[in-house]
Protein backbone atom coordinates (compact mmCIF):
# COMPACT_ATOMS: atom_id res chain seq x y z
CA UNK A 1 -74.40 -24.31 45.05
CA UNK A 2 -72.36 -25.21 41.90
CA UNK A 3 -71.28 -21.93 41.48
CA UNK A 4 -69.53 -21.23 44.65
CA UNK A 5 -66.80 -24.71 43.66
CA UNK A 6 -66.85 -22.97 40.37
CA UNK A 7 -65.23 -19.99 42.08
CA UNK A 8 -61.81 -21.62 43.13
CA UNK A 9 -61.52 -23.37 40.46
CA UNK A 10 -61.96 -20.02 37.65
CA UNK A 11 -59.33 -18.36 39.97
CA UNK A 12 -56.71 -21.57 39.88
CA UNK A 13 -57.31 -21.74 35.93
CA UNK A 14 -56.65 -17.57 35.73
CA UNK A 15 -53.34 -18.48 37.57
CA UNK A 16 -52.59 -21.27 35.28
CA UNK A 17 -53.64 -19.34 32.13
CA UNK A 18 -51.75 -15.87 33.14
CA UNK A 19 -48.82 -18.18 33.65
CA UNK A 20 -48.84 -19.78 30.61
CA UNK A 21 -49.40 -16.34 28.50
CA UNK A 22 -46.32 -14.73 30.59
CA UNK A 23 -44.01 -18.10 29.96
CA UNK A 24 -45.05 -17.57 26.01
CA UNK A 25 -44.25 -13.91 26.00
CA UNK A 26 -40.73 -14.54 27.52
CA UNK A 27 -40.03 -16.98 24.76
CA UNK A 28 -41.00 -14.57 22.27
CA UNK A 29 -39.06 -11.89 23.75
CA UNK A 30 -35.75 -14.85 24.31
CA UNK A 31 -34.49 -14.04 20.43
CA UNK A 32 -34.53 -11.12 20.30
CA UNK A 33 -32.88 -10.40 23.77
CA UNK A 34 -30.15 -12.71 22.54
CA UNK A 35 -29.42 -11.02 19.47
CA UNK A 36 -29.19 -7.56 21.33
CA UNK A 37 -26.58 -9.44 23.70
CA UNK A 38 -25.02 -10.90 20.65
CA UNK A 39 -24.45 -7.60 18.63
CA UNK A 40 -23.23 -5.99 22.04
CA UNK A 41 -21.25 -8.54 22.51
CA UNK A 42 -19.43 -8.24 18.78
CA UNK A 43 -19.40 -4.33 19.69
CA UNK A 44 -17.66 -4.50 22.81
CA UNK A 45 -15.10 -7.08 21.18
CA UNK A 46 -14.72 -4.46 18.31
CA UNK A 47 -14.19 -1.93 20.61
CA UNK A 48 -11.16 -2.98 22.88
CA UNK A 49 -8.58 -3.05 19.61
CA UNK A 50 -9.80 0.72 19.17
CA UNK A 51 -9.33 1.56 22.75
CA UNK A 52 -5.69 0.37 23.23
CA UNK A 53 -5.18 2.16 19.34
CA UNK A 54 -6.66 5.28 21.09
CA UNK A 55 -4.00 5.03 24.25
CA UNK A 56 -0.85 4.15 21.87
CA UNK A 57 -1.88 7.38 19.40
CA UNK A 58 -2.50 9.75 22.81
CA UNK A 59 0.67 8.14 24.49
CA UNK A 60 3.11 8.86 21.25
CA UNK A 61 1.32 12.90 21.06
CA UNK A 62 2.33 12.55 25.20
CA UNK A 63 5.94 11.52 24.39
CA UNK A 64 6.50 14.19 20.82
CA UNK A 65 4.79 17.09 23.61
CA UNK A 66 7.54 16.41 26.34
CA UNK A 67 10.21 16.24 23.60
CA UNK A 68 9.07 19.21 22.56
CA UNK A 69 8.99 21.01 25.56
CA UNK A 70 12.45 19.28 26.41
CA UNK A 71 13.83 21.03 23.71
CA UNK A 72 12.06 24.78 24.37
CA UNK A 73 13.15 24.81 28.12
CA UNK A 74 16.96 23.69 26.56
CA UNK A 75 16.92 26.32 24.48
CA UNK A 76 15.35 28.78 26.95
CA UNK A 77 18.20 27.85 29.43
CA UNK A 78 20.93 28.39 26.68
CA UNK A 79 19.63 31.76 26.30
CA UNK A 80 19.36 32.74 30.25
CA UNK A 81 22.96 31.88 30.18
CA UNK A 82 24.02 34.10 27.50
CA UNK A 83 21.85 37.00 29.11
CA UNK A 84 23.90 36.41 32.34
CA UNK A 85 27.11 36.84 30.47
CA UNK A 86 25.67 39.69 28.55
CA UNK A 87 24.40 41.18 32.11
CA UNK A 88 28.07 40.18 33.42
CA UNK A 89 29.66 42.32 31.05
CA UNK A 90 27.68 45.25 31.08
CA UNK A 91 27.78 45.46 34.96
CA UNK A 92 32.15 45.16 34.79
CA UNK A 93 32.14 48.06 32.31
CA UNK A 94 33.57 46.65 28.98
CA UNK A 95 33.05 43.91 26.82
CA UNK A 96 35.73 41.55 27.24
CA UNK A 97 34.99 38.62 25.47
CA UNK A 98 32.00 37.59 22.98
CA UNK A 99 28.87 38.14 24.48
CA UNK A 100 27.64 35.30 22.34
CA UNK A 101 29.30 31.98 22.10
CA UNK A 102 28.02 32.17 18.04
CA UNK A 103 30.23 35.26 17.85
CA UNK A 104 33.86 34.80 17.14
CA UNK A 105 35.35 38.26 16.64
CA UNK A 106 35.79 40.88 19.58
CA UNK A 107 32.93 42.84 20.59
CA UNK A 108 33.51 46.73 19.84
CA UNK A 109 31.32 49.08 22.28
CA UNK A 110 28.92 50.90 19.86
């Protein structure tokens, strides 16, 4: 007869116990969770100076790219023009001028 009030009882202390053991592991496991979320922390600080670093180098590569490609497509156009005289001249027959704008003497047919 004892044993069957000895029944509830066992179960209620397991409860207690397994509680008890599972509030003690979590307070073992508290430091070290905090110093993960500390050193992430310090890394995540660390790495927003290196981002916008990252961003300023990629935007001044951007800027020396299009100043570079400002100065090809200038120099490309400078050249279509002096092909249309060139094309100009060779369609009329004669060479009246300088083909060139660098050339400063007359242009002799050859």
């Amino acid at each position: 007869m004892i044993g069957q009030f000895l029944g509830p009882l066992d179960s209620a202390l397991n409860g207690v116990v397994g509680g008890v053991n599972e509030f003690l592991a979590f307070k073992q496991a508290l430091p070290v969770a905090l110093d993960f979320f500390a050193a992430s922390g310090w890394a995540l600080l660390a790495s927003f100076p290196l981002a916008v670093l990252a961003a300023g180098i990629a935007f001044a590569i951007a800027r020396r790219r299009a100043a570079d490609f400002d100065r090809y497509r200038a120099t490309v156009d400078l050249l279509q023009d002096e092909l249309e005289q060139v094309k100009r001249q060779i369609a009329a027959g004669y060479a009246a001028g300088p083909a060139l704008p660098a050339e400063t003497g007359p242009v002799r047919p050859g």
